[in-house]
Protein backbone atom coordinates (compact mmCIF):
# COMPACT_ATOMS: atom_id res chain seq x y z
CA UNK A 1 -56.29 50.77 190.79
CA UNK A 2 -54.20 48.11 191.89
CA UNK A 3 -54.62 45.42 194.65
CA UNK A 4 -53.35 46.11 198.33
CA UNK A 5 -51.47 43.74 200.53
CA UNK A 6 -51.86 45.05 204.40
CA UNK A 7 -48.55 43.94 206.59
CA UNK A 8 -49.16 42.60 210.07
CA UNK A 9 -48.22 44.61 212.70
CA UNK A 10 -45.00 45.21 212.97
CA UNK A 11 -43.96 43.44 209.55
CA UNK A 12 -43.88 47.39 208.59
CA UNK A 13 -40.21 48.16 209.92
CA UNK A 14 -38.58 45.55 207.27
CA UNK A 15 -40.56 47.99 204.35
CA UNK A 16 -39.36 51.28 206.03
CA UNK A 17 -35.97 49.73 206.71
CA UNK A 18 -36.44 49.88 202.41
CA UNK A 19 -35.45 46.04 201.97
CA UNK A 20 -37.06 45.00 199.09
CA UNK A 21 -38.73 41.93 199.97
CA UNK A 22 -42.39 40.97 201.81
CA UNK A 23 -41.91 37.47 202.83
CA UNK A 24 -45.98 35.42 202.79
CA UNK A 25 -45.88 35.19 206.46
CA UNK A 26 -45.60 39.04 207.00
CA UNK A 27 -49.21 39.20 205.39
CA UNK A 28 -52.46 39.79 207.38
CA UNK A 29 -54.32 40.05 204.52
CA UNK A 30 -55.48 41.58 200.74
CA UNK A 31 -57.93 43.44 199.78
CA UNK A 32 -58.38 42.74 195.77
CA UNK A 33 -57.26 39.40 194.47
CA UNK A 34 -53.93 39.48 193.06
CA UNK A 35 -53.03 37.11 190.88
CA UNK A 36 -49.07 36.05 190.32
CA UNK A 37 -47.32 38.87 188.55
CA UNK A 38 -49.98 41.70 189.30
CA UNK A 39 -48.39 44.91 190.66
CA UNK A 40 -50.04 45.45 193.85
CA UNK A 41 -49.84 48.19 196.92
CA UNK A 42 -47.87 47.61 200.46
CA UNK A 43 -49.61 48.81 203.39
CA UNK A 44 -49.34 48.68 206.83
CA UNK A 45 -52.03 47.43 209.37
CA UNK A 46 -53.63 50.62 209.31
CA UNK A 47 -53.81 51.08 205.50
CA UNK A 48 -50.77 53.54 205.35
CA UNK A 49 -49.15 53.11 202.01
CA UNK A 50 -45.54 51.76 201.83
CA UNK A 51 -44.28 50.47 198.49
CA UNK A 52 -45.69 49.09 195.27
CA UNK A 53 -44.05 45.90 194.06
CA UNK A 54 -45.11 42.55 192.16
CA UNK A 55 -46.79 39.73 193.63
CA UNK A 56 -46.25 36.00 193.72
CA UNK A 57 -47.60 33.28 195.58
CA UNK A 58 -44.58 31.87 196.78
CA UNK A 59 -42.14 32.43 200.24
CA UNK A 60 -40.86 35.81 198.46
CA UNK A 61 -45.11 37.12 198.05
CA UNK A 62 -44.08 40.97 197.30
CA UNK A 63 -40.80 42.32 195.08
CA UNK A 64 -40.83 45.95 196.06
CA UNK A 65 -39.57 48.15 193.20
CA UNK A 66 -41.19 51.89 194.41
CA UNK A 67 -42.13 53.34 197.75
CA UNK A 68 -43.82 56.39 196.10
CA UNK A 69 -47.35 55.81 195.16
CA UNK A 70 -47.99 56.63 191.19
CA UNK A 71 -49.24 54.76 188.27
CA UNK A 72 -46.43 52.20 186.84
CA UNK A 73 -46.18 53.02 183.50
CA UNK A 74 -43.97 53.44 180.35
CA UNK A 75 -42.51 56.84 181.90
CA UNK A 76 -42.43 55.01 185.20
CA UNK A 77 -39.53 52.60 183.82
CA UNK A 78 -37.87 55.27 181.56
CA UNK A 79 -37.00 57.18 184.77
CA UNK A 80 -35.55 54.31 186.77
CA UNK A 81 -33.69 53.24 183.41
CA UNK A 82 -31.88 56.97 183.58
CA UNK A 83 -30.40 56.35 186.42
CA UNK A 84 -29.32 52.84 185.98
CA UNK A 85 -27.77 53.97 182.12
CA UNK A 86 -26.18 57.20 184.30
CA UNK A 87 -24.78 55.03 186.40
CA UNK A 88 -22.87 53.02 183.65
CA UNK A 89 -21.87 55.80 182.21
CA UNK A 90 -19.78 56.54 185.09
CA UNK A 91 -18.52 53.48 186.02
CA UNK A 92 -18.22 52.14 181.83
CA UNK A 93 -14.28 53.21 180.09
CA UNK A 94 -13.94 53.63 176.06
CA UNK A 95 -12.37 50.54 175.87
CA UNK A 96 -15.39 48.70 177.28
CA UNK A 97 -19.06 47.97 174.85
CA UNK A 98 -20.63 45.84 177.01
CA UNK A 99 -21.90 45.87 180.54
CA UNK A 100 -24.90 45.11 183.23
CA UNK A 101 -27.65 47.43 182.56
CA UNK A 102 -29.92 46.65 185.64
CA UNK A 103 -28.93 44.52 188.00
CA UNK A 104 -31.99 43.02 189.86
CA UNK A 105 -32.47 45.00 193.05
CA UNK A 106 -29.61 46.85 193.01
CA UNK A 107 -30.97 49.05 190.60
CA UNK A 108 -34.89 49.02 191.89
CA UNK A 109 -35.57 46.08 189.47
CA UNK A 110 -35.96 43.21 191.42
CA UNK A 111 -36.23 40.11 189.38
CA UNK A 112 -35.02 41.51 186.26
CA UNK A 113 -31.45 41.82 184.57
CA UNK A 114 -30.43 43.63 181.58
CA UNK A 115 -27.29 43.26 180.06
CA UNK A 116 -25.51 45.38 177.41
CA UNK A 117 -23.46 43.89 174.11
CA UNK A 118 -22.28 46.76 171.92
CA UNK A 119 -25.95 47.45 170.29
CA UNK A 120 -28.26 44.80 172.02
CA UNK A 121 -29.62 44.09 175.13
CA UNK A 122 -30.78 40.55 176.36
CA UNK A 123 -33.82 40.96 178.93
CA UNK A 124 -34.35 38.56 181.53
CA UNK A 125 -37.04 37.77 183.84
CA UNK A 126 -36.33 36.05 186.85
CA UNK A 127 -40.46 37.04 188.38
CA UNK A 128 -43.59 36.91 185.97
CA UNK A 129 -43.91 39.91 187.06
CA UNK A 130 -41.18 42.06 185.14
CA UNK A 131 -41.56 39.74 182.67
CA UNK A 132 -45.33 41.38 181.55
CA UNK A 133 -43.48 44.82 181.97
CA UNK A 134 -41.09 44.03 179.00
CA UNK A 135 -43.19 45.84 176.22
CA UNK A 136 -43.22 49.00 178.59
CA UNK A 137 -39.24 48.61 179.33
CA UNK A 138 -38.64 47.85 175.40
CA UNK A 139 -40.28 50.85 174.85
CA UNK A 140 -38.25 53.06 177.28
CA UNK A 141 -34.68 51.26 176.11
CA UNK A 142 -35.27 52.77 172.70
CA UNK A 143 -35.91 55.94 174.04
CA UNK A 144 -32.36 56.14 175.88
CA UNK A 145 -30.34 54.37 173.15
CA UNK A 146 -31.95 55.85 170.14
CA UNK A 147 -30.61 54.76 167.29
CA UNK A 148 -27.54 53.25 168.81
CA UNK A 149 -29.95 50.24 170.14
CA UNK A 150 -30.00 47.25 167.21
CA UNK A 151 -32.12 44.59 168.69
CA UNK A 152 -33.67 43.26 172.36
CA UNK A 153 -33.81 39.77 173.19
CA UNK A 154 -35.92 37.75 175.80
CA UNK A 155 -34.14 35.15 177.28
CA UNK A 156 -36.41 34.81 180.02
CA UNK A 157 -37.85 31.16 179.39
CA UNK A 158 -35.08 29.50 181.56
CA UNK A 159 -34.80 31.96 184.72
CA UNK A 160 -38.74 32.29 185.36
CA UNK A 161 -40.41 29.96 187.75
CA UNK A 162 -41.35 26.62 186.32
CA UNK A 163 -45.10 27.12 185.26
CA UNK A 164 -43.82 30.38 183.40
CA UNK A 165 -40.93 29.41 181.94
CA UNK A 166 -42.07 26.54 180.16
CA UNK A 167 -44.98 28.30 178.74
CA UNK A 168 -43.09 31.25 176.15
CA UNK A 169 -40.03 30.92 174.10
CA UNK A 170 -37.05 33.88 174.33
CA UNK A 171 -36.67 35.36 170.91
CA UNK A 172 -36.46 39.06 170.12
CA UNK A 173 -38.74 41.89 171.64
CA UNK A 174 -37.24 44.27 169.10
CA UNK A 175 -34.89 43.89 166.18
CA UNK A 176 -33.82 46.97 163.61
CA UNK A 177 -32.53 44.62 161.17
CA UNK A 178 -32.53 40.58 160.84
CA UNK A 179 -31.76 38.81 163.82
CA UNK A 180 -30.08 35.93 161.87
CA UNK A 181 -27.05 39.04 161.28
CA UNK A 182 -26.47 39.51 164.74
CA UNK A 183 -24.22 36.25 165.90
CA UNK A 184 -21.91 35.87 166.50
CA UNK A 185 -21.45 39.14 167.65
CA UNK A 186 -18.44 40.65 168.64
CA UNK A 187 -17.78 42.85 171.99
CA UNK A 188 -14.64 44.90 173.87
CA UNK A 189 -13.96 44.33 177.90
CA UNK A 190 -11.21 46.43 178.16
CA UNK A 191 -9.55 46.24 174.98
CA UNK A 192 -10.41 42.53 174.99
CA UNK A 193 -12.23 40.62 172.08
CA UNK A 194 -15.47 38.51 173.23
CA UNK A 195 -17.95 36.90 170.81
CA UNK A 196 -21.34 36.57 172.14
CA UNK A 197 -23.96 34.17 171.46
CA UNK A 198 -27.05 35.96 173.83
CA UNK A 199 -29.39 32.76 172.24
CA UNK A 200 -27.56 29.80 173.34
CA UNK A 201 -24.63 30.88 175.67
CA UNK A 202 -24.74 30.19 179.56
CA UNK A 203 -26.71 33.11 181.22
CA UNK A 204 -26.94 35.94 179.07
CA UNK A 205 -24.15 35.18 176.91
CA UNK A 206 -21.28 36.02 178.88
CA UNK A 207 -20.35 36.86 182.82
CA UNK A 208 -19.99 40.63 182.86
CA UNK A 209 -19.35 40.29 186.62
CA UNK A 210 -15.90 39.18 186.28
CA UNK A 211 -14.61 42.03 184.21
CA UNK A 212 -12.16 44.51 187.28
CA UNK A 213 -11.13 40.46 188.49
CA UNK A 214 -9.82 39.25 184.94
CA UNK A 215 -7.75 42.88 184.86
CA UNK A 216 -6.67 41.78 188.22
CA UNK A 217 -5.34 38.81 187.01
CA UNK A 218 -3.62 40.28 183.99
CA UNK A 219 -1.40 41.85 186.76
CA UNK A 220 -0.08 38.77 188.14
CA UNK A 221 0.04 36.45 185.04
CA UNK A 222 2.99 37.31 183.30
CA UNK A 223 5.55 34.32 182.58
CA UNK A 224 2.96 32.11 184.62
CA UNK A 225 1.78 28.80 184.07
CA UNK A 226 -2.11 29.35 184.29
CA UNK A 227 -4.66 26.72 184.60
CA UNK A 228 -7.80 28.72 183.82
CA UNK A 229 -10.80 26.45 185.27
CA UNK A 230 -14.83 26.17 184.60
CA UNK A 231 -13.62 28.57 181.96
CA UNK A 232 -16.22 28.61 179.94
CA UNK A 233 -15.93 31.61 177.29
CA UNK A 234 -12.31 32.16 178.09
CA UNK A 235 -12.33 35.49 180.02
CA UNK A 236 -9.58 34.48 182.61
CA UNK A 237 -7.92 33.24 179.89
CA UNK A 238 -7.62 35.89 177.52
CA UNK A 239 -6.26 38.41 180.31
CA UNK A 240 -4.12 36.21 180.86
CA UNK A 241 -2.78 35.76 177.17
CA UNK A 242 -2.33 39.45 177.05
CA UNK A 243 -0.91 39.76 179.99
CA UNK A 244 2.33 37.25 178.60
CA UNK A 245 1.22 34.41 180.55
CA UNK A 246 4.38 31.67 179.61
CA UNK A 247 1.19 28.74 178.98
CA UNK A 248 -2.49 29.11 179.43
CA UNK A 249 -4.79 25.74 180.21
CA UNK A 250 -8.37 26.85 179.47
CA UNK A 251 -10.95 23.46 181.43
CA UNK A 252 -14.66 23.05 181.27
CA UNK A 253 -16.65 20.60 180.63
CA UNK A 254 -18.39 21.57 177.97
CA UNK A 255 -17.76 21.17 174.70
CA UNK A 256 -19.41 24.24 173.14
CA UNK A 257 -17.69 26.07 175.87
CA UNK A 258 -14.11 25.09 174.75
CA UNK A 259 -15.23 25.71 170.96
CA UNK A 260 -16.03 29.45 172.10
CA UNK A 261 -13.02 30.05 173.95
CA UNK A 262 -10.87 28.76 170.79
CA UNK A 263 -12.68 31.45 168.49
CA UNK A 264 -11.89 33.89 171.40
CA UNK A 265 -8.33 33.27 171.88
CA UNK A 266 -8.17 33.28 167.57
CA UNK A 267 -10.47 36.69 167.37
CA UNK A 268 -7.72 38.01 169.83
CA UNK A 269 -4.13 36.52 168.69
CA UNK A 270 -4.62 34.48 165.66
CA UNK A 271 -2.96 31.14 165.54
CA UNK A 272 -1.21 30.69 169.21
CA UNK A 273 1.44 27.65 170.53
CA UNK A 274 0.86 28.52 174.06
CA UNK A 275 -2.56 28.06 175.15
CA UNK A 276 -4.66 24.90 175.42
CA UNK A 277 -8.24 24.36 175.72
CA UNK A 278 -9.56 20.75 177.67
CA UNK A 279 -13.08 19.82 177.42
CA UNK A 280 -12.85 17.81 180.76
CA UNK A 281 -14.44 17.67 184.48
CA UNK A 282 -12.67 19.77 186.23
CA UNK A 283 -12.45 17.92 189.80
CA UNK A 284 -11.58 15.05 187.59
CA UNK A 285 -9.28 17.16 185.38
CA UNK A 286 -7.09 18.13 188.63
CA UNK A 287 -7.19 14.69 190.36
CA UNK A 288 -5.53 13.40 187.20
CA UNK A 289 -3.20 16.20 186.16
CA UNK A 290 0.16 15.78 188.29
CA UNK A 291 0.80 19.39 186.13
CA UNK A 292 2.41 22.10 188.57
CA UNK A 293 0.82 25.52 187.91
CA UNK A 294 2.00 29.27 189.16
CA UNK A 295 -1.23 30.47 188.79
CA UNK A 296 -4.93 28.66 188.70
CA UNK A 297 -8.58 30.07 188.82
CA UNK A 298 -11.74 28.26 190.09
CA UNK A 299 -14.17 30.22 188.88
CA UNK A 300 -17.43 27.34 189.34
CA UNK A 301 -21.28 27.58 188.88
CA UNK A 302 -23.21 27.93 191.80
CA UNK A 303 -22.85 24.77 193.84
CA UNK A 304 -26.17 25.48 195.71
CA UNK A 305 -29.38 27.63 194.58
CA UNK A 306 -31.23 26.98 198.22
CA UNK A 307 -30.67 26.68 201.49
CA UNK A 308 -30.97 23.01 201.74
CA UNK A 309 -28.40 22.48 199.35
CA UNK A 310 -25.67 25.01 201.03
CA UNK A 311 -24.04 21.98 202.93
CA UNK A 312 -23.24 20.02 199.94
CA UNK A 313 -22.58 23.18 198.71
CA UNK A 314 -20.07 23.85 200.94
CA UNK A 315 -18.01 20.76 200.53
CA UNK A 316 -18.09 21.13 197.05
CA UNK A 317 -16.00 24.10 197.37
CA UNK A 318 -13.54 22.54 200.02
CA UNK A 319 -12.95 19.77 197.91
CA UNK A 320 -12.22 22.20 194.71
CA UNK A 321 -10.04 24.12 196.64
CA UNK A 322 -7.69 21.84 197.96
CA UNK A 323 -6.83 20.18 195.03
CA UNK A 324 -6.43 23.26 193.52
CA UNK A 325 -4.04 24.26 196.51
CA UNK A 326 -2.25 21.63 195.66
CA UNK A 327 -1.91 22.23 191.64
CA UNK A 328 0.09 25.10 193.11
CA UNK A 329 3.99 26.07 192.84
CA UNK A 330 5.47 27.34 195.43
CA UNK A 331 4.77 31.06 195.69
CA UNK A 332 1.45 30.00 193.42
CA UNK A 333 -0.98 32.81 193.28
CA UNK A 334 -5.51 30.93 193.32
CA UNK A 335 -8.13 33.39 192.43
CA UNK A 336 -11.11 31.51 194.31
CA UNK A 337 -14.74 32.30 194.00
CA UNK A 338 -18.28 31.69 194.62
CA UNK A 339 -21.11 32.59 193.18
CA UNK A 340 -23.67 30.97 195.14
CA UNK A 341 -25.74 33.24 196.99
CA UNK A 342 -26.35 30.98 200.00
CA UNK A 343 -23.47 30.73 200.87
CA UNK A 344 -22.03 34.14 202.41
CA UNK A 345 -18.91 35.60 202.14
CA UNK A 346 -17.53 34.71 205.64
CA UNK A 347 -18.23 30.99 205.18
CA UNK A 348 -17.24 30.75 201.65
CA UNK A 349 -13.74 32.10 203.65
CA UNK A 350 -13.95 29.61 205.75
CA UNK A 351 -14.22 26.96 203.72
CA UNK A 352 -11.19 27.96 201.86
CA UNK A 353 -9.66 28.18 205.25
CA UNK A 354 -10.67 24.58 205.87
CA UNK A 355 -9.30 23.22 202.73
CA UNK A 356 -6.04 25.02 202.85
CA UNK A 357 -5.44 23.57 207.26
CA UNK A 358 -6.14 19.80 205.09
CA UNK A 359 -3.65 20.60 202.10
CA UNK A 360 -0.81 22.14 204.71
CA UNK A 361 0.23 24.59 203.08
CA UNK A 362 0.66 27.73 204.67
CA UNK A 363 -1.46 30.45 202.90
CA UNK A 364 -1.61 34.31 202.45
CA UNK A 365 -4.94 36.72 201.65
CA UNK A 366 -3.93 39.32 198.96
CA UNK A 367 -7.40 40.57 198.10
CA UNK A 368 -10.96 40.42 198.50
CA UNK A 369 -12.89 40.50 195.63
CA UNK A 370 -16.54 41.08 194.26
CA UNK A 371 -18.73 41.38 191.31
CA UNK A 372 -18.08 44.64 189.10
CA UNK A 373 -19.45 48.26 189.39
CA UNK A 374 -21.90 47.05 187.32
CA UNK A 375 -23.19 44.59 189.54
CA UNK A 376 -23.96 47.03 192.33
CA UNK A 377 -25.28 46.55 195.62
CA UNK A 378 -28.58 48.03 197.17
CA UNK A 379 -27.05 49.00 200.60
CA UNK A 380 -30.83 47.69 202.22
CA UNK A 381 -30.38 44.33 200.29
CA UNK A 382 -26.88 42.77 201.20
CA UNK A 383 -28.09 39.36 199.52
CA UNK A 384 -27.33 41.10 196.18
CA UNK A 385 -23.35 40.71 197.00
CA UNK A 386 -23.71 37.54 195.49
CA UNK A 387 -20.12 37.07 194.03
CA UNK A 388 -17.72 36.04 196.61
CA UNK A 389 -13.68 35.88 195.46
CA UNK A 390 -10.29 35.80 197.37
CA UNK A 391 -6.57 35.71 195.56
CA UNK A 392 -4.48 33.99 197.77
CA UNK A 393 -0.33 33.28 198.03
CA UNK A 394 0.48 30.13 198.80
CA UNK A 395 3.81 28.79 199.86
């Protein structure tokens, strides 16, 4: 029924090791013609079945999502959804209506995220291939959430590769009532207020990952002077409102951004003296701020998507880091991250390392930290530990 890819000789081992990936030069050939997108058969030389998965003609060829041989249908999905809504269930408190439904492999759905708002999921597509699988996964999403689901939307058009992308528009797979109703739409993260805008909010509308960091930071925040940078909703900022932060600076350089953390901060405490959002650069923010701070986050996009771009990448974040090292009081707590997936978690530490020996300040590790539960981590794909963070003391 579907098209089969035979593995060199040898090229087997990385399949039964259960890493998700077939890279084009592991091939030896097809029999079939798969086209980009079609679900297709992994097989060793011999013709031994391995794993299903989708294809694409690209340096990733195969994205493995089974290693049992079956037809990959509606039921198919439902049962791989279970587990990844069972999952949440554990991980999710009462206080919290919105989290990471699928995350990409880490839940056996390479190239495909689903994220939960209190009622609606956004769907999106980072291969062609889950993208032609949304009917079937609609389909299976109502079946979990029953009545409790409201609407599915497909933001898909900006994550798929280039000659995909630009060919469909996201709008809504599924909708109970009139889509118009839905924004802003409101959300808790642990007791927290978020509005949501899904249609034209960064990503899908808000970075779930974040969530166990910001209650981190609520612990240290209280009477602090926080600079909250590349803040873009406000998350940081919020926790750290709550938490009885003495001033809150909220910096990113987008406007829209700063409008949405305003209607956060209001949603959450009304009309507030002690909190100030900056629609500004944020290197060019801290090079011109002489303000002293007890407590600052650089939370930044990814500096680098490839490999060829993980040098610049890399001095990006030195560069961010020591002026935010020295923004710092002494005794100064930085939460630090990347979210660049080139660049791993022992150089992203020693960047930091690098830009704290130029500063000269001496400089203590007080945690190590990661994306949420929600975000987890196939333990035969480590490049899904994509969020790298440290808190650090500094004298």
């Amino acid at each position: 029924m579907y098209a089969k890819v035979f593995l060199q000789g040898g090229k087997e081992q990385v399949v039964k090791r259960l890493h998700p990936w077939v890279f084009s030069g592991a091939i030896a050939r097809t029999e079939g013609q798969p086209q980009d997108g079609d679900i297709v058969e992994v097989c060793d030389k011999k013709g031994n079945y391995l794993a299903t998965g989708h294809f694409y003609k690209g340096s990733i060829t195969i994205k493995i999502f089974s290693y049992e041989p079956g037809i990959i249908d509606e039921d198919f999905w439902l049962k791989k959804l279970r587990t990844a809504y069972a999952i949440r269930q554990i991980v999710q408190s009462a206080s919290t209506t919105c989290y990471r439904l699928t995350h990409g492999e880490g839940d056996g759905f390479p190239g495909l995220i689903l994220d939960y708002y209190q009622r609606v999921i956004v769907f999106q597509a980072h291969t062609i291939g889950m993208w032609r699988e949304k009917e079937k996964i609609a389909s299976a999403l109502k079946s979990i959430y029953g009545d409790d689901l409201m609407a599915i939307y497909d933001k898909s058009a900006e994550t798929l590769p280039d000659e995909f992308g630009k060919t469909i528009k996201n709008g809504y797979i599924f909708s109970s009532g009139s889509p118009e109703n839905l924004l802003p739409h409101e959300v808790l993260e642990n007791g927290n207020k978020f509005l949501i805008d899904w249609e034209t909010g960064q990503k899908t509308g808000f970075f779930l990952d974040q969530r166990d960091n910001r209650a981190l930071l609520a612990h240290y925040a209280k009477d602090k002077k926080v600079l909250n940078a590349f803040c873009y909703s406000g998350g940081f900022s919020i926790y750290a409102l709550r938490a009885g932060a003495q001033r809150v600076e909220s910096v990113d350089v987008s406007k829209k951004a700063i409008e949405l953390v305003n209607q956060n901060v209001a949603a959450n405490f009304g009309v507030v003296d002690n909190h100030q959002a900056i629609a500004e650069d944020v290197m060019s923010f801290l090079k011109q701020n002489d303000q002293i701070y007890d407590l600052i986050v650089l939370d930044p996009p990814a500096y680098a998507k490839s490999i060829a771009k993980r040098h610049q990448a890399v001095q990006g974040y030195k560069r961010l880091n020591m002026e935010g090292i020295k923004r710092l009081a002494s005794g100064g707590i930085l939460f630090t991250f990347s979210c660049s997936q080139v660049v791993d978690r022992e150089l992203f530490y020693n960047t930091v390392v690098s830009a704290a020996l130029e500063v000269g300040r001496q400089v203590r590790v007080l945690h190590h930290l990661t994306q949420g539960a929600d975000h987890p981590v196939n333990l035969f794909h480590p490049e899904g530990s994509y969020l790298k963070g440290l808190v650090l003391y500094v004298e």
